[in-house]
N, C-alpha and C. Protein backbone atom coordinates (compact mmCIF):
# COMPACT_ATOMS: atom_id res chain seq x y z
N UNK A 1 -52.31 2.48 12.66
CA UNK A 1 -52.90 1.31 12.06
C UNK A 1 -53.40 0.39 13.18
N UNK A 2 -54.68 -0.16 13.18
CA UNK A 2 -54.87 -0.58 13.91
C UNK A 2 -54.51 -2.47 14.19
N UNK A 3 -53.62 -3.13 15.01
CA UNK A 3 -53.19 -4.19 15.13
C UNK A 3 -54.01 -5.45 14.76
N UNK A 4 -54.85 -5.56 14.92
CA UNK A 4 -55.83 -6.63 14.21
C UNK A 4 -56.31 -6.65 12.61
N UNK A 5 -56.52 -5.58 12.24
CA UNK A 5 -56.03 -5.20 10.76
C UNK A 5 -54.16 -5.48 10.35
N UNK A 6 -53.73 -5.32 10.89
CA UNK A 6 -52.37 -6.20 10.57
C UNK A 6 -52.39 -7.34 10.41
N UNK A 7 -52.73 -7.59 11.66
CA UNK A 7 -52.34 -9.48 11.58
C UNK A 7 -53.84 -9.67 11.06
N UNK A 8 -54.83 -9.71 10.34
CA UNK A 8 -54.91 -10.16 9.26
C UNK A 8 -54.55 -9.72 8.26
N UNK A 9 -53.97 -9.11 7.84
CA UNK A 9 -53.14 -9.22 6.69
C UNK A 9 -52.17 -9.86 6.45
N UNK A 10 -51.59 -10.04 7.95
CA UNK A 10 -50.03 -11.08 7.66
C UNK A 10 -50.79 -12.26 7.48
N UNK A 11 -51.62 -12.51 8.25
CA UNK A 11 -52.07 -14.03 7.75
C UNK A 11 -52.96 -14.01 6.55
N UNK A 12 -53.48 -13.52 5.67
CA UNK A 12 -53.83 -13.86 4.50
C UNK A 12 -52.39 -13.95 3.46
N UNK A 13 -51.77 -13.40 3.75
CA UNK A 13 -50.49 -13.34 2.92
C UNK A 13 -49.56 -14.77 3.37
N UNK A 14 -49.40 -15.21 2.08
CA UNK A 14 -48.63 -16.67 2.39
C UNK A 14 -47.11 -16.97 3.00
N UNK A 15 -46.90 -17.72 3.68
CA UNK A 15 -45.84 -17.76 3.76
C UNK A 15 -44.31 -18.05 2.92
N UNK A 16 -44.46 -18.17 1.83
CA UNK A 16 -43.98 -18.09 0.89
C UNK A 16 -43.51 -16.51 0.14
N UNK A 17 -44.52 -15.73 0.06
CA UNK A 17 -44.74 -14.62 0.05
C UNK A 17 -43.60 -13.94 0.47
N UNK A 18 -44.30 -13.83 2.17
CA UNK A 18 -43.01 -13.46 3.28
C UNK A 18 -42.06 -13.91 3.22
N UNK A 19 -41.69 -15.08 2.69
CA UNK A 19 -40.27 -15.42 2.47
C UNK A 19 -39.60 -14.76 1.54
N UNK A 20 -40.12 -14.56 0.40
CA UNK A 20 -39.65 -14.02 -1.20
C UNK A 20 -39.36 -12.27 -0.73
N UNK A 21 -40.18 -11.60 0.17
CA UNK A 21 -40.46 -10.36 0.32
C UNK A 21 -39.05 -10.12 1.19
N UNK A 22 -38.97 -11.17 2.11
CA UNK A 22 -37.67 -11.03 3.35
C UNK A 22 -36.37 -11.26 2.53
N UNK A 23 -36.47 -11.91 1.73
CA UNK A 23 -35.37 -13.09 0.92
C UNK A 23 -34.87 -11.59 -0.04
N UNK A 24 -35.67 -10.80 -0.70
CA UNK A 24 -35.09 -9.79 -1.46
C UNK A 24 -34.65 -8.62 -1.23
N UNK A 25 -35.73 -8.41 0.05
CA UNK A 25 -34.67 -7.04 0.89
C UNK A 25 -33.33 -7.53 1.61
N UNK A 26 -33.17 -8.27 1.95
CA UNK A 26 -31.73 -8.73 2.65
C UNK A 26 -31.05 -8.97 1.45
N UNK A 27 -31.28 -9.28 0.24
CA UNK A 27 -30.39 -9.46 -1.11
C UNK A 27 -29.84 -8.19 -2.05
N UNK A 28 -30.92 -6.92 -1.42
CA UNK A 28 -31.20 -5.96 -2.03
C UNK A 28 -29.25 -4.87 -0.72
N UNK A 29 -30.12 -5.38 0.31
CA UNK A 29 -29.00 -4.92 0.89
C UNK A 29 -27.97 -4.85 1.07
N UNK A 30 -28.09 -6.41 0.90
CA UNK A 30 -26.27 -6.78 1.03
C UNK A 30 -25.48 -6.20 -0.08
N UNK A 31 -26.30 -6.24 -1.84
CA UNK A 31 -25.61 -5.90 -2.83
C UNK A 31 -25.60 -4.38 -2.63
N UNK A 32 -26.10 -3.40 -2.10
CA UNK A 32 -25.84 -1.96 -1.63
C UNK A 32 -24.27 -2.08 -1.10
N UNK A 33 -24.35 -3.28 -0.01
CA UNK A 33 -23.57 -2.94 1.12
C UNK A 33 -22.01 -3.27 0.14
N UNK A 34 -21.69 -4.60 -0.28
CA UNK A 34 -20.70 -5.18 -1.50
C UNK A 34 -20.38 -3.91 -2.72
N UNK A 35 -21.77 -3.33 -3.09
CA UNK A 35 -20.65 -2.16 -3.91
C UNK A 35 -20.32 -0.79 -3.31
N UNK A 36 -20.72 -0.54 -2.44
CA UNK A 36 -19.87 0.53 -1.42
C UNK A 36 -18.54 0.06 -0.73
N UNK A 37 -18.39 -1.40 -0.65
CA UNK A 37 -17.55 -1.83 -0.50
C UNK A 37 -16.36 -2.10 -1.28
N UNK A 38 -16.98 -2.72 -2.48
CA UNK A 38 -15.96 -2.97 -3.61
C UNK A 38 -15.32 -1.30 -4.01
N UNK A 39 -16.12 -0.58 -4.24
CA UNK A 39 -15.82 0.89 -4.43
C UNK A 39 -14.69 1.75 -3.63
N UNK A 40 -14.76 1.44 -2.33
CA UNK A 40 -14.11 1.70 -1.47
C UNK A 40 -12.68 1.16 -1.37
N UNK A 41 -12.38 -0.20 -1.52
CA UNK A 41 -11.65 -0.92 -2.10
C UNK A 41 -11.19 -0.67 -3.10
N UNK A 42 -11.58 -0.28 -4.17
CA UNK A 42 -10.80 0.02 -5.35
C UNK A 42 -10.18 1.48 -5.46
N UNK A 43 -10.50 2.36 -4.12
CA UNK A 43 -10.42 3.92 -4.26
C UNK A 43 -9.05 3.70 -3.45
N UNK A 44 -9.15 2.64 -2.64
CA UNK A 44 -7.81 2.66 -1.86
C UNK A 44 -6.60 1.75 -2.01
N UNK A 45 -7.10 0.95 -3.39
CA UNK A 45 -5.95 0.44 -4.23
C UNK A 45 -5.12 1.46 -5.10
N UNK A 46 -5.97 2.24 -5.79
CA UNK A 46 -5.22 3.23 -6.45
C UNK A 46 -4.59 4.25 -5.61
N UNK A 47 -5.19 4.69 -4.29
CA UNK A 47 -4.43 5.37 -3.69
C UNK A 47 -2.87 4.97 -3.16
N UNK A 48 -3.20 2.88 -3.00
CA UNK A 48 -1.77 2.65 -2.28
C UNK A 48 -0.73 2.67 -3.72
N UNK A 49 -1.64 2.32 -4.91
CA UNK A 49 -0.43 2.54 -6.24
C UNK A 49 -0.53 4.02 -6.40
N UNK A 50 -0.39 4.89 -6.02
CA UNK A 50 -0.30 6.15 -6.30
C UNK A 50 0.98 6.54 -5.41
N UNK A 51 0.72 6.25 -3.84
CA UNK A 51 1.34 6.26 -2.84
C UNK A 51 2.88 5.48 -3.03
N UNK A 52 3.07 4.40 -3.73
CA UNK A 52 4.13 3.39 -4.05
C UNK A 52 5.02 4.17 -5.26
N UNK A 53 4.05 4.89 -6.41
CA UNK A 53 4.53 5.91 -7.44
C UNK A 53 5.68 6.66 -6.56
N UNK A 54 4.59 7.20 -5.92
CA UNK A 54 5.22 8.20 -5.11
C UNK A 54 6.40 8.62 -4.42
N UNK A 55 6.68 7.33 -3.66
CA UNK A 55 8.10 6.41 -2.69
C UNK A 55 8.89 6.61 -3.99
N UNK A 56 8.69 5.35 -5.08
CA UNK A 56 9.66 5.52 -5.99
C UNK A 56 10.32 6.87 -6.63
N UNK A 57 9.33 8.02 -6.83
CA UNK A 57 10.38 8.73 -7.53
C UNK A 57 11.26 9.34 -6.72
N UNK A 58 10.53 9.77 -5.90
CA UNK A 58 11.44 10.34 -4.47
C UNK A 58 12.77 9.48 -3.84
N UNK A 59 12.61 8.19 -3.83
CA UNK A 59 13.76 7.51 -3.59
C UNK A 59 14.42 7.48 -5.09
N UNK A 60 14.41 7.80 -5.98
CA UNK A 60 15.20 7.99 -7.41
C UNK A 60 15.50 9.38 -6.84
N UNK A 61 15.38 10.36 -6.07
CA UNK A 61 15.63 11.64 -6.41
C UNK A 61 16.77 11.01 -5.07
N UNK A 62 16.21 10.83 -4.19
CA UNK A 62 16.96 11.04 -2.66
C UNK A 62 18.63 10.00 -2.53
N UNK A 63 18.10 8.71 -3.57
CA UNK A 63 19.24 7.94 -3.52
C UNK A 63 20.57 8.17 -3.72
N UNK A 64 21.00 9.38 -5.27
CA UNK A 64 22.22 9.45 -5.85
C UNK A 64 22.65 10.72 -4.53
N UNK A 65 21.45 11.56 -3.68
CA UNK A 65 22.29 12.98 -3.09
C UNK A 65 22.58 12.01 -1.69
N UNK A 66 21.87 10.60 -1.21
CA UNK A 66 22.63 9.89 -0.29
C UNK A 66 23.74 9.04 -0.90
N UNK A 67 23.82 9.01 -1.80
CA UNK A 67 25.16 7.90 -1.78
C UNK A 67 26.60 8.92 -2.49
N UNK A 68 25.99 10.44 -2.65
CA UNK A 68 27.12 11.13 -2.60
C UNK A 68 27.68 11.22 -1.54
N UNK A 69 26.41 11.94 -0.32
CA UNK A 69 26.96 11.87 0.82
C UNK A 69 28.02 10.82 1.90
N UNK A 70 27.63 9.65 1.37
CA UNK A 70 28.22 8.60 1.92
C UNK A 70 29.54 8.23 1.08
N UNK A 71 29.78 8.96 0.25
CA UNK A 71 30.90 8.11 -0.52
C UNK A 71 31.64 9.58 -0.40
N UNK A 72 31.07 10.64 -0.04
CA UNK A 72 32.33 11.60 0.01
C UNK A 72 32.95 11.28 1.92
N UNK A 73 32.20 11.25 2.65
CA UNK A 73 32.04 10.59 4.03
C UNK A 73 33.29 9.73 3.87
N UNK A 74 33.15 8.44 3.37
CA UNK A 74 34.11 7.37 3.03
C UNK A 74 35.37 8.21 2.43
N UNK A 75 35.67 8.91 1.35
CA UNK A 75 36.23 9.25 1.26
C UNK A 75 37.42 9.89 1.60
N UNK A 76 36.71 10.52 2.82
CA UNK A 76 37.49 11.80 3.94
C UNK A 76 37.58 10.92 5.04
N UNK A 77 37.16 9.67 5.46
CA UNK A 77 37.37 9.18 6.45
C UNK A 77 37.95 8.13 6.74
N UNK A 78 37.85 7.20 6.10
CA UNK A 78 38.52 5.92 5.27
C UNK A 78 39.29 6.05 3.91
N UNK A 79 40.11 6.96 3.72
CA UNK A 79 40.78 6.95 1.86
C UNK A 79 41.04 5.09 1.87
N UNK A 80 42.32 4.94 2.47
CA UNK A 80 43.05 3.82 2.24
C UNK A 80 41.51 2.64 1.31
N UNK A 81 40.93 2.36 2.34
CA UNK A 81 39.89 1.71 2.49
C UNK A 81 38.52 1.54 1.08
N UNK A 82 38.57 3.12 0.96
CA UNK A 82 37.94 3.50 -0.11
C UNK A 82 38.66 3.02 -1.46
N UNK A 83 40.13 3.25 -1.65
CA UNK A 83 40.55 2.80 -2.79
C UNK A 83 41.15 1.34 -3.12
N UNK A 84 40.90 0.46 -1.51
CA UNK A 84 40.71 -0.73 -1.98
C UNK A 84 38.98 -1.67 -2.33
N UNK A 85 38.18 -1.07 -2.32
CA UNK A 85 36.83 -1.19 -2.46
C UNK A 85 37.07 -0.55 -4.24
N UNK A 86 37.20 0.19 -4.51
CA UNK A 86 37.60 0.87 -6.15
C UNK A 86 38.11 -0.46 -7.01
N UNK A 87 39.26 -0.35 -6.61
CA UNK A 87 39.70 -1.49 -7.26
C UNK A 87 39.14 -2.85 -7.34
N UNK A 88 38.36 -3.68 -6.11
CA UNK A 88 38.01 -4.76 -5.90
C UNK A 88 36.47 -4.67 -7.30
N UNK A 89 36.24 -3.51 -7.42
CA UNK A 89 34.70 -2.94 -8.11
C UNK A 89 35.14 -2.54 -9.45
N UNK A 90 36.36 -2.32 -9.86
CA UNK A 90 36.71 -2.23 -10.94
C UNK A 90 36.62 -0.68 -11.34
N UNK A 91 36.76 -0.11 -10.46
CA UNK A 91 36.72 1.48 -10.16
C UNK A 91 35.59 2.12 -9.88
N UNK A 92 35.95 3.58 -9.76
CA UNK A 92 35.32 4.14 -8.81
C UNK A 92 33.76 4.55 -9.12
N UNK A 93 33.94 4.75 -10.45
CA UNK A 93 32.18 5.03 -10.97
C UNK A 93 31.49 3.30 -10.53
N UNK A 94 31.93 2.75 -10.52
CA UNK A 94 31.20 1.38 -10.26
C UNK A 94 31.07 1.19 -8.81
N UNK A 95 32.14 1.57 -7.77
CA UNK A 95 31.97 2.06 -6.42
C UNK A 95 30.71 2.78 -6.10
N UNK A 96 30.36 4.20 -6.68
CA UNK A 96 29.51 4.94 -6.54
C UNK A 96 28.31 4.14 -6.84
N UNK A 97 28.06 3.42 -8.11
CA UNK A 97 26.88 2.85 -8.46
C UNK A 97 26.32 1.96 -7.21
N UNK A 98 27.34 1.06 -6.72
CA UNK A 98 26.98 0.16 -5.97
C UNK A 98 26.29 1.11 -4.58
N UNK A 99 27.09 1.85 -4.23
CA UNK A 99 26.57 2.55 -3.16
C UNK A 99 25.32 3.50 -3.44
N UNK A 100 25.06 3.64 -4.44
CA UNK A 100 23.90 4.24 -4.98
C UNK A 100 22.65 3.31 -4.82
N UNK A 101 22.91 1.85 -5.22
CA UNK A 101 21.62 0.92 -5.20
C UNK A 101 21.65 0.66 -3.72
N UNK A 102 22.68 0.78 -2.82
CA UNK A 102 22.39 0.30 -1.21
C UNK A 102 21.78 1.40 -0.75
N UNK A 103 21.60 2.77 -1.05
CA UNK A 103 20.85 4.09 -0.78
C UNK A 103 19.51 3.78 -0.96
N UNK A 104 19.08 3.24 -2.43
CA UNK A 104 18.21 3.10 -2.80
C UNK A 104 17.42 1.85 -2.30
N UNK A 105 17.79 0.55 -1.76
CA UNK A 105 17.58 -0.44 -1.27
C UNK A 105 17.34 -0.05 0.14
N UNK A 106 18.19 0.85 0.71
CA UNK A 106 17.86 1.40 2.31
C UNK A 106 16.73 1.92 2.29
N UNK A 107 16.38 3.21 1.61
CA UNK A 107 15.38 3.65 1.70
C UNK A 107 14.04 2.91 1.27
N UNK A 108 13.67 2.17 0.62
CA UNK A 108 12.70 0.72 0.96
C UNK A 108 12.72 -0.04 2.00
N UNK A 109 13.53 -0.59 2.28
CA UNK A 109 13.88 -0.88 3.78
C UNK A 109 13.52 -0.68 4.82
N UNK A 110 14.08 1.33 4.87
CA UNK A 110 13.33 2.02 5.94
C UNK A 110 11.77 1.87 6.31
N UNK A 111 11.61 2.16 4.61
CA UNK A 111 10.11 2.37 4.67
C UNK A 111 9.31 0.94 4.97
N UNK A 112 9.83 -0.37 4.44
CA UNK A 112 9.23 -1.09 4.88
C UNK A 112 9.45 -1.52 6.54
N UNK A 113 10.18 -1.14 7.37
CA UNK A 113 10.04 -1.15 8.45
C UNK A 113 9.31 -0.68 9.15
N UNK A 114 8.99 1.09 8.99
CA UNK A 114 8.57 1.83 9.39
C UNK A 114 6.68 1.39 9.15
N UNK A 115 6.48 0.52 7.89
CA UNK A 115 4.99 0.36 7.70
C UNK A 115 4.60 -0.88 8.57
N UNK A 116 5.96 -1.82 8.77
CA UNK A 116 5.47 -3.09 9.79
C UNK A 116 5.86 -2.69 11.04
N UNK A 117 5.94 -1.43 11.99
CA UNK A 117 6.18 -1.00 13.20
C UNK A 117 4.55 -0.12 13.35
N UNK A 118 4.09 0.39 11.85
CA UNK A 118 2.76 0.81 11.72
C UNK A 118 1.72 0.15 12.14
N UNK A 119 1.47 -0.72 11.63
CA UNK A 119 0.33 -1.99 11.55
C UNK A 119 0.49 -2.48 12.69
């Protein structure tokens, strides 16, 4: 194209024009750019609630085979100790429970440590 044939064309064309013409491709873009964004955003919200699903059932599975472990542990290693914790808990299935939710409270714990040592 030859350059003097351009610039008259830019200058017959108003400046107003050029404004409206500049004003809608940069409007045109940005809203491209906002829903690849929002999209993206919403693909990795459901992934972190998928991911959180996830933690939970596994810590429902992992909690009761750690707080067996730990309460047969206690058991064999501390008796005395163990059966004054029973009693103070109103016995021993209520012992186990409690040590069941500190399994289950650990393992959140962990994990939330492990995600703020991440970041």
């Amino acid at each position: 194209m030859n350059p003097d044939r351009f610039f008259k064309q830019m200058e017959l064309r108003t400046e107003r024009e050029l404004y409206r013409k500049s004003f809608r491709a940069v409007l045109d873009s940005q809203d491209s750019l906002m829903k690849k964004f929002q999209n993206n955003k919403r693909e990795r919200r459901k992934q972190g609630f998928a991911r959180e699903v996830k933690w939970f059932f596994l810590s429902l599975l992992l909690a009761p085979v750690l707080a067996f472990v730990f309460y047969y542990i206690f058991a064999n290693v501390i008796p005395d100790q163990l059966i004054d914790l029973a009693i103070y808990f109103d016995g021993i299935e209520t012992l186990f429970f409690v040590i069941l939710g500190f399994c289950f409270l650990s393992i959140y714990l962990t994990r939330l440590m492990l995600w703020a040592f991440k970041k």
